[in-house]
PDB file of N, CA and C in Angstrom:
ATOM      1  N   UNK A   1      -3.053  97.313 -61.989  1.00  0.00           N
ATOM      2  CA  UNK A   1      -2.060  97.264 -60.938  1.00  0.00           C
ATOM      3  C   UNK A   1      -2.388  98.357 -59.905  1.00  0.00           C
ATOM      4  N   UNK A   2      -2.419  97.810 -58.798  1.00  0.00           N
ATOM      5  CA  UNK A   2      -2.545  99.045 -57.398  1.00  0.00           C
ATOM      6  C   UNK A   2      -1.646 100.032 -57.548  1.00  0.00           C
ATOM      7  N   UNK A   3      -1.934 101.417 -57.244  1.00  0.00           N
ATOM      8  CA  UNK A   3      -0.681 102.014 -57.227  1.00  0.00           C
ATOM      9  C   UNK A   3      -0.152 102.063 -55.345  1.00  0.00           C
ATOM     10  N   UNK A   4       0.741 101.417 -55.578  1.00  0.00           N
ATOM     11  CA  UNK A   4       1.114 102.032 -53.811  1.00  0.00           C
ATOM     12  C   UNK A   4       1.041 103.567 -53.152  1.00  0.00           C
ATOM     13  N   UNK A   5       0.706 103.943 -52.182  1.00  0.00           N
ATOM     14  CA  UNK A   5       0.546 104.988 -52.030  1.00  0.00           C
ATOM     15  C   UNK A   5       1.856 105.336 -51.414  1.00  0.00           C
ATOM     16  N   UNK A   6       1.979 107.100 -51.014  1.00  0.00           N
ATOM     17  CA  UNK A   6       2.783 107.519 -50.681  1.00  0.00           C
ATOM     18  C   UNK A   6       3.365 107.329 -49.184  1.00  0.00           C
ATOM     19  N   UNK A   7       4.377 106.882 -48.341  1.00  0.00           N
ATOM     20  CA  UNK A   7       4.366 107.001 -47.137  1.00  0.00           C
ATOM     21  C   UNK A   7       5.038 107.759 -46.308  1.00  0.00           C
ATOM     22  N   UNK A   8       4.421 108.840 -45.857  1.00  0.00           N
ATOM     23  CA  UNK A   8       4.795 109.467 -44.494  1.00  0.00           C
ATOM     24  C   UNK A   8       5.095 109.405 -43.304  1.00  0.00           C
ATOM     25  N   UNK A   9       6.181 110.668 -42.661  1.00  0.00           N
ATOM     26  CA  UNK A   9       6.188 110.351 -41.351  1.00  0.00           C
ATOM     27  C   UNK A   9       5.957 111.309 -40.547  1.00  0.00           C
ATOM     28  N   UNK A  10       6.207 111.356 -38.926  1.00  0.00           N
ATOM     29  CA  UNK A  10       6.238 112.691 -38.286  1.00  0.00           C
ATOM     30  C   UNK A  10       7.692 112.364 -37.637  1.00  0.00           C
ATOM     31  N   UNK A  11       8.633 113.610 -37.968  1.00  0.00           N
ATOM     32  CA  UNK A  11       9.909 114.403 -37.298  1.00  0.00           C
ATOM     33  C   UNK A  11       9.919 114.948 -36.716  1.00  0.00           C
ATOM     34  N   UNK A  12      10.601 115.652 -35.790  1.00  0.00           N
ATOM     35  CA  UNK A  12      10.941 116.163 -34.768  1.00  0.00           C
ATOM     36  C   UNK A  12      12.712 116.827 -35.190  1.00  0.00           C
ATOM     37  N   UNK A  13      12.538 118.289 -35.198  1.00  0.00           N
ATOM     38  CA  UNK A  13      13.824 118.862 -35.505  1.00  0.00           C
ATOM     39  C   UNK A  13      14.223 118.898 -33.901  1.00  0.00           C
ATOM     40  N   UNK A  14      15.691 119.994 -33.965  1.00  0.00           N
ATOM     41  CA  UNK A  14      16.350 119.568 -33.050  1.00  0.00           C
ATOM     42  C   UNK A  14      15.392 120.850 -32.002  1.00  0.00           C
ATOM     43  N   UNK A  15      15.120 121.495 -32.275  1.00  0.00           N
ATOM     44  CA  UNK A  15      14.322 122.457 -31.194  1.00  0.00           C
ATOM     45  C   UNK A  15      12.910 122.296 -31.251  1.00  0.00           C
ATOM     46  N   UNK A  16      12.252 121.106 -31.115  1.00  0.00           N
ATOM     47  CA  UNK A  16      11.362 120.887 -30.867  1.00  0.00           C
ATOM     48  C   UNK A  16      10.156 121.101 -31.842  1.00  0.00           C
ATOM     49  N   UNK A  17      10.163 121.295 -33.266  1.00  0.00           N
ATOM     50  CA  UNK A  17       9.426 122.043 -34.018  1.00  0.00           C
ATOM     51  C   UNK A  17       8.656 120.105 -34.676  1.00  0.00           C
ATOM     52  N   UNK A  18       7.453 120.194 -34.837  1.00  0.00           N
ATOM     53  CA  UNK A  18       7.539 118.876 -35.952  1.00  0.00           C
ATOM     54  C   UNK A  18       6.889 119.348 -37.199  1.00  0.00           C
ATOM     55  N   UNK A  19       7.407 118.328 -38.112  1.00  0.00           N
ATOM     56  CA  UNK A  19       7.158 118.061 -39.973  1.00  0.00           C
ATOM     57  C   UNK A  19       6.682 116.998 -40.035  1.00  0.00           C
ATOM     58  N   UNK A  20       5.872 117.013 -41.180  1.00  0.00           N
ATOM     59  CA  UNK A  20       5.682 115.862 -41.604  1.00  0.00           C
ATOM     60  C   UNK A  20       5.577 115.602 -43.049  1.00  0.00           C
ATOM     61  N   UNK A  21       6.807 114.814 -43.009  1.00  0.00           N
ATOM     62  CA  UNK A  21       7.348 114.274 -44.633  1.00  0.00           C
ATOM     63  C   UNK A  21       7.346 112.970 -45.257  1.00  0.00           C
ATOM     64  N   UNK A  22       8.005 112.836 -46.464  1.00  0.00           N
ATOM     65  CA  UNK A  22       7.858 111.930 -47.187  1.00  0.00           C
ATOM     66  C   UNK A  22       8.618 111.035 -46.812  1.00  0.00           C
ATOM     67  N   UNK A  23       8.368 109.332 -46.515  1.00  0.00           N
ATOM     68  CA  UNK A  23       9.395 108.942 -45.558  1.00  0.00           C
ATOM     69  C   UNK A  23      10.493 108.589 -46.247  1.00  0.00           C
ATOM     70  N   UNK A  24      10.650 108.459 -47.459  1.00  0.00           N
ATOM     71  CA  UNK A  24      11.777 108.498 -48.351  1.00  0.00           C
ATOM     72  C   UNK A  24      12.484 109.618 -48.232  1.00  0.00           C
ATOM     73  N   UNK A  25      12.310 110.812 -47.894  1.00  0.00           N
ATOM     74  CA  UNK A  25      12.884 111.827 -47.297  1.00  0.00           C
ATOM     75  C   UNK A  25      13.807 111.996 -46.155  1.00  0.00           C
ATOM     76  N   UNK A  26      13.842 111.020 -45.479  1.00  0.00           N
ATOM     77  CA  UNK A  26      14.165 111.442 -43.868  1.00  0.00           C
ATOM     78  C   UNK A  26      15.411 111.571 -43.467  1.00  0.00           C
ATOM     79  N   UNK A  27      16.739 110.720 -44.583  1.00  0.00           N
ATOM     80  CA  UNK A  27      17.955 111.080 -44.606  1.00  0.00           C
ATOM     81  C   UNK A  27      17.958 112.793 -45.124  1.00  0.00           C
ATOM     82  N   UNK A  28      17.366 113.189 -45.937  1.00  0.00           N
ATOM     83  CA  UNK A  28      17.723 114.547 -46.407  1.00  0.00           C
ATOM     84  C   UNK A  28      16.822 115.522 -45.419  1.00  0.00           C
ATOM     85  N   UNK A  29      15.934 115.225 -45.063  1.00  0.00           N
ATOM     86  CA  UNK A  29      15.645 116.207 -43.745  1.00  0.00           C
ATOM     87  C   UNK A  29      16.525 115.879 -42.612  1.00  0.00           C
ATOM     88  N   UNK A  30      17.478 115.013 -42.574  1.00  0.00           N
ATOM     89  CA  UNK A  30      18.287 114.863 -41.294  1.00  0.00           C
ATOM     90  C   UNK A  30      19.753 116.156 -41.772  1.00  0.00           C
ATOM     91  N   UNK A  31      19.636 115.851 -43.072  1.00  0.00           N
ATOM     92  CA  UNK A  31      20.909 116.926 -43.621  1.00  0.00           C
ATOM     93  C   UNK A  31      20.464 118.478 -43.626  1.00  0.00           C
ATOM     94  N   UNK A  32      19.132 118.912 -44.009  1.00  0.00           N
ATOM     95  CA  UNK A  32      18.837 119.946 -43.685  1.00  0.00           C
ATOM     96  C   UNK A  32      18.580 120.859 -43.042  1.00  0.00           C
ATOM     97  N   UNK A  33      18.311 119.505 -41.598  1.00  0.00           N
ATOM     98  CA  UNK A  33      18.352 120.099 -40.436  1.00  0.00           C
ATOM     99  C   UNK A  33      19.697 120.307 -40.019  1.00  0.00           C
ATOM    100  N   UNK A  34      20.897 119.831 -40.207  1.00  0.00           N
ATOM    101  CA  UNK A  34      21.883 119.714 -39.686  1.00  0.00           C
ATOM    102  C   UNK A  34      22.872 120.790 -40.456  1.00  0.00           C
ATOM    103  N   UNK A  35      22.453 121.348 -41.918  1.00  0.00           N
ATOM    104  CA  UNK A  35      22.873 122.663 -42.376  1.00  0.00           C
ATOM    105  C   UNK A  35      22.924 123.628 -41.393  1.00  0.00           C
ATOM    106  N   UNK A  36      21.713 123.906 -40.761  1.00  0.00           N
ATOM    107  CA  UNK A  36      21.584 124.663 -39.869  1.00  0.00           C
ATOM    108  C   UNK A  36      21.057 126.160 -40.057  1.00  0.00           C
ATOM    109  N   UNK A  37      20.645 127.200 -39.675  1.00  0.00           N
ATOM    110  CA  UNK A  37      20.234 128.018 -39.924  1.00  0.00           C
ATOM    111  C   UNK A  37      20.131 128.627 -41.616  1.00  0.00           C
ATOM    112  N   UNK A  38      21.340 128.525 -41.874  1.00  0.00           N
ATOM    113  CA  UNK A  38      21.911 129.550 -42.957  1.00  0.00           C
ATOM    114  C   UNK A  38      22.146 128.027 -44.286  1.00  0.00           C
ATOM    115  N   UNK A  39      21.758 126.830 -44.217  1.00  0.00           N
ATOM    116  CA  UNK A  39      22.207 126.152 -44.688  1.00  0.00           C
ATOM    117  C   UNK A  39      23.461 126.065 -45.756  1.00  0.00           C
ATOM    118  N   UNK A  40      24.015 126.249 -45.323  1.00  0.00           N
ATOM    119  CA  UNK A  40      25.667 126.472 -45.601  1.00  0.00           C
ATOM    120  C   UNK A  40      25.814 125.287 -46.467  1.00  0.00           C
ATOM    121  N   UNK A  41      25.995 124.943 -47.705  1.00  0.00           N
ATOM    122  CA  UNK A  41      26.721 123.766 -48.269  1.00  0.00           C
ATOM    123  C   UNK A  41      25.557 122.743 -48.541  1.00  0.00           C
ATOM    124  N   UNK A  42      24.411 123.194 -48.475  1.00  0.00           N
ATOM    125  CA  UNK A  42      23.201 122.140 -48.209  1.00  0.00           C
ATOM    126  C   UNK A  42      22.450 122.559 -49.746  1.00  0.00           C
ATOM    127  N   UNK A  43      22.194 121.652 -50.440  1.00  0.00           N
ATOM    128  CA  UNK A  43      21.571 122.229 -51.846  1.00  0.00           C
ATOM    129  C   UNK A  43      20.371 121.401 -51.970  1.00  0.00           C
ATOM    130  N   UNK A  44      20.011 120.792 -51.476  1.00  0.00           N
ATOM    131  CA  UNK A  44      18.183 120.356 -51.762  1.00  0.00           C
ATOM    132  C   UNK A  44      17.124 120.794 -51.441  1.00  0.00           C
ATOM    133  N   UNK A  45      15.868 120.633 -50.705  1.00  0.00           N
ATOM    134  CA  UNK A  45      14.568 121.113 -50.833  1.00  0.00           C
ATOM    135  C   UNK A  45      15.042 122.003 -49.270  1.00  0.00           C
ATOM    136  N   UNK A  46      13.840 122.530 -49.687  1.00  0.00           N
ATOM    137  CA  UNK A  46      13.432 123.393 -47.978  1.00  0.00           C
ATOM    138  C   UNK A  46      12.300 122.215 -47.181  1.00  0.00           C
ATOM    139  N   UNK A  47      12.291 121.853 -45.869  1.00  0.00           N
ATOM    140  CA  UNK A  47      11.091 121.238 -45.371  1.00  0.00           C
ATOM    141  C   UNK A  47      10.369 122.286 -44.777  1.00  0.00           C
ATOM    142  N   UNK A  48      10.575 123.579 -44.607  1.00  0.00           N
ATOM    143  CA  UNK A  48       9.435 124.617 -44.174  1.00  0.00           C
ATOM    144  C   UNK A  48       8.399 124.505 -43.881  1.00  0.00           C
ATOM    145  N   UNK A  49       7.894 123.965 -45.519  1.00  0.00           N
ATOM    146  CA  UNK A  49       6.243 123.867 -45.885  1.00  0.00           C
ATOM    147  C   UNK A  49       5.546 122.654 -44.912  1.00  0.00           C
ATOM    148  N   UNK A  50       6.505 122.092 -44.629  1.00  0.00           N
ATOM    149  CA  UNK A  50       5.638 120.650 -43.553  1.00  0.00           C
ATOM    150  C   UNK A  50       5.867 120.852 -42.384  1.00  0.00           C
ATOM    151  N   UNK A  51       6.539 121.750 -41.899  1.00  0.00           N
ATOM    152  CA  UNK A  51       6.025 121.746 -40.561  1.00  0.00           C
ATOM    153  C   UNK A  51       4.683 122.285 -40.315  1.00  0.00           C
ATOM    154  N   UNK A  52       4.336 121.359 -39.013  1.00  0.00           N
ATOM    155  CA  UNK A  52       3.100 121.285 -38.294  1.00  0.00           C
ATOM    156  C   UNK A  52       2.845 122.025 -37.174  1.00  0.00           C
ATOM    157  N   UNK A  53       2.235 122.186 -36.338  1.00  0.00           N
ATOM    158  CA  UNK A  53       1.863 122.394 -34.892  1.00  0.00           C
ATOM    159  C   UNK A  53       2.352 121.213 -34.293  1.00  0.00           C
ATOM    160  N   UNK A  54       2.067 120.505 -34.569  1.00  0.00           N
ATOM    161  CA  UNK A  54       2.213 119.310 -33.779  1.00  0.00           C
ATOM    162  C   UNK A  54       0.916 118.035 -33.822  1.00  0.00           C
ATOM    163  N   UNK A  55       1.808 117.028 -33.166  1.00  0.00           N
ATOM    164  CA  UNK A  55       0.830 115.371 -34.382  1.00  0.00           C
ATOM    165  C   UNK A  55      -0.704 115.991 -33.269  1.00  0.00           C
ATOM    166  N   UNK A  56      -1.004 116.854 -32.188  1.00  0.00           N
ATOM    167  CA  UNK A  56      -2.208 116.523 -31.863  1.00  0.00           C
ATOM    168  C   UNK A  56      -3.046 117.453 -32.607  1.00  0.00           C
ATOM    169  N   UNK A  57      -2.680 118.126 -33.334  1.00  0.00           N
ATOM    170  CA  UNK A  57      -3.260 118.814 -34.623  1.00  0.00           C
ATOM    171  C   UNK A  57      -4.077 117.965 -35.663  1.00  0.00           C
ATOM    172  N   UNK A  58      -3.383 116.578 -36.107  1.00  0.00           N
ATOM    173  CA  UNK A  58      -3.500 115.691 -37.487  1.00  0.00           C
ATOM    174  C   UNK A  58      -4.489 114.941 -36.707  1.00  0.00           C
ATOM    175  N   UNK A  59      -5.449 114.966 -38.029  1.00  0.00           N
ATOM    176  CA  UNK A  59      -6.782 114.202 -38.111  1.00  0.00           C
ATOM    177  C   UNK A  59      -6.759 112.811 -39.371  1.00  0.00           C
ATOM    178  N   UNK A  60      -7.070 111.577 -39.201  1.00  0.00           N
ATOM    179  CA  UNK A  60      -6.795 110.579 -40.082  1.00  0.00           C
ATOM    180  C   UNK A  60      -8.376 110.223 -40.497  1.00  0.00           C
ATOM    181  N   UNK A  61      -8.287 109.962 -41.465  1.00  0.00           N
ATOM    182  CA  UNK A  61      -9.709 109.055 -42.189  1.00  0.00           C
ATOM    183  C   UNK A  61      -9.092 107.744 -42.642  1.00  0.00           C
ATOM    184  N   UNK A  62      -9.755 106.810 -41.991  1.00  0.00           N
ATOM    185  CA  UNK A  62      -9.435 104.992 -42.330  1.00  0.00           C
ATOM    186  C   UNK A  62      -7.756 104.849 -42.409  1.00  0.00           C
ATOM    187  N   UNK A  63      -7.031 105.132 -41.270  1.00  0.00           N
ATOM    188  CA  UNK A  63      -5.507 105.245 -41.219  1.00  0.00           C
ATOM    189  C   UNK A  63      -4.528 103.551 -41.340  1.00  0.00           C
ATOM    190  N   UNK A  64      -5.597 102.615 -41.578  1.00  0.00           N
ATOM    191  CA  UNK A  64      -5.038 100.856 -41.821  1.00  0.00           C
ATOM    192  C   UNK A  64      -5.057 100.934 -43.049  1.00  0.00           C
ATOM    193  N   UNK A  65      -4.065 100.287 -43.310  1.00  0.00           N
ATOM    194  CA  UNK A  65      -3.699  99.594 -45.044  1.00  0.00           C
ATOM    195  C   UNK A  65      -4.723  98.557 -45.223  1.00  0.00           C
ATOM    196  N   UNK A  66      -4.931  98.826 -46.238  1.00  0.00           N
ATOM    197  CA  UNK A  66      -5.957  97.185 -46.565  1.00  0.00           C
ATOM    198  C   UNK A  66      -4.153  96.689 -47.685  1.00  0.00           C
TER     199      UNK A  66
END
């Protein structure tokens, strides 16, 4: 059996910063961003680690699905 692979996206927080996450993620990076600084009341992951420079940074090898 194939394993499906993982699928990603690129975000855009509210000050202009981008991530790029898991796209099953994107409701809970919408909540984390919206914690806000101090994430007040917000108890899941940090997206820190994925932010980027920005998409003209990202380089793809063979980026079509077979």
């Amino acid at each position: 059996m194939k394993k499906t692979p993982k699928r990603w996206r690129l975000v855009q927080d509210g000050d202009g910063h981008w991530y790029l996450i898991r796209s099953h993620e994107l409701s809970l990076f919408g909540k984390w961003e919206a914690a806000g600084p101090y994430w007040e009341g917000y108890e899941g992951p940090s997206f820190h680690q994925f932010r980027i420079d920005g998409p003209q940074r990202l380089t793809f090898e063979n980026p079509v699905e077979e």
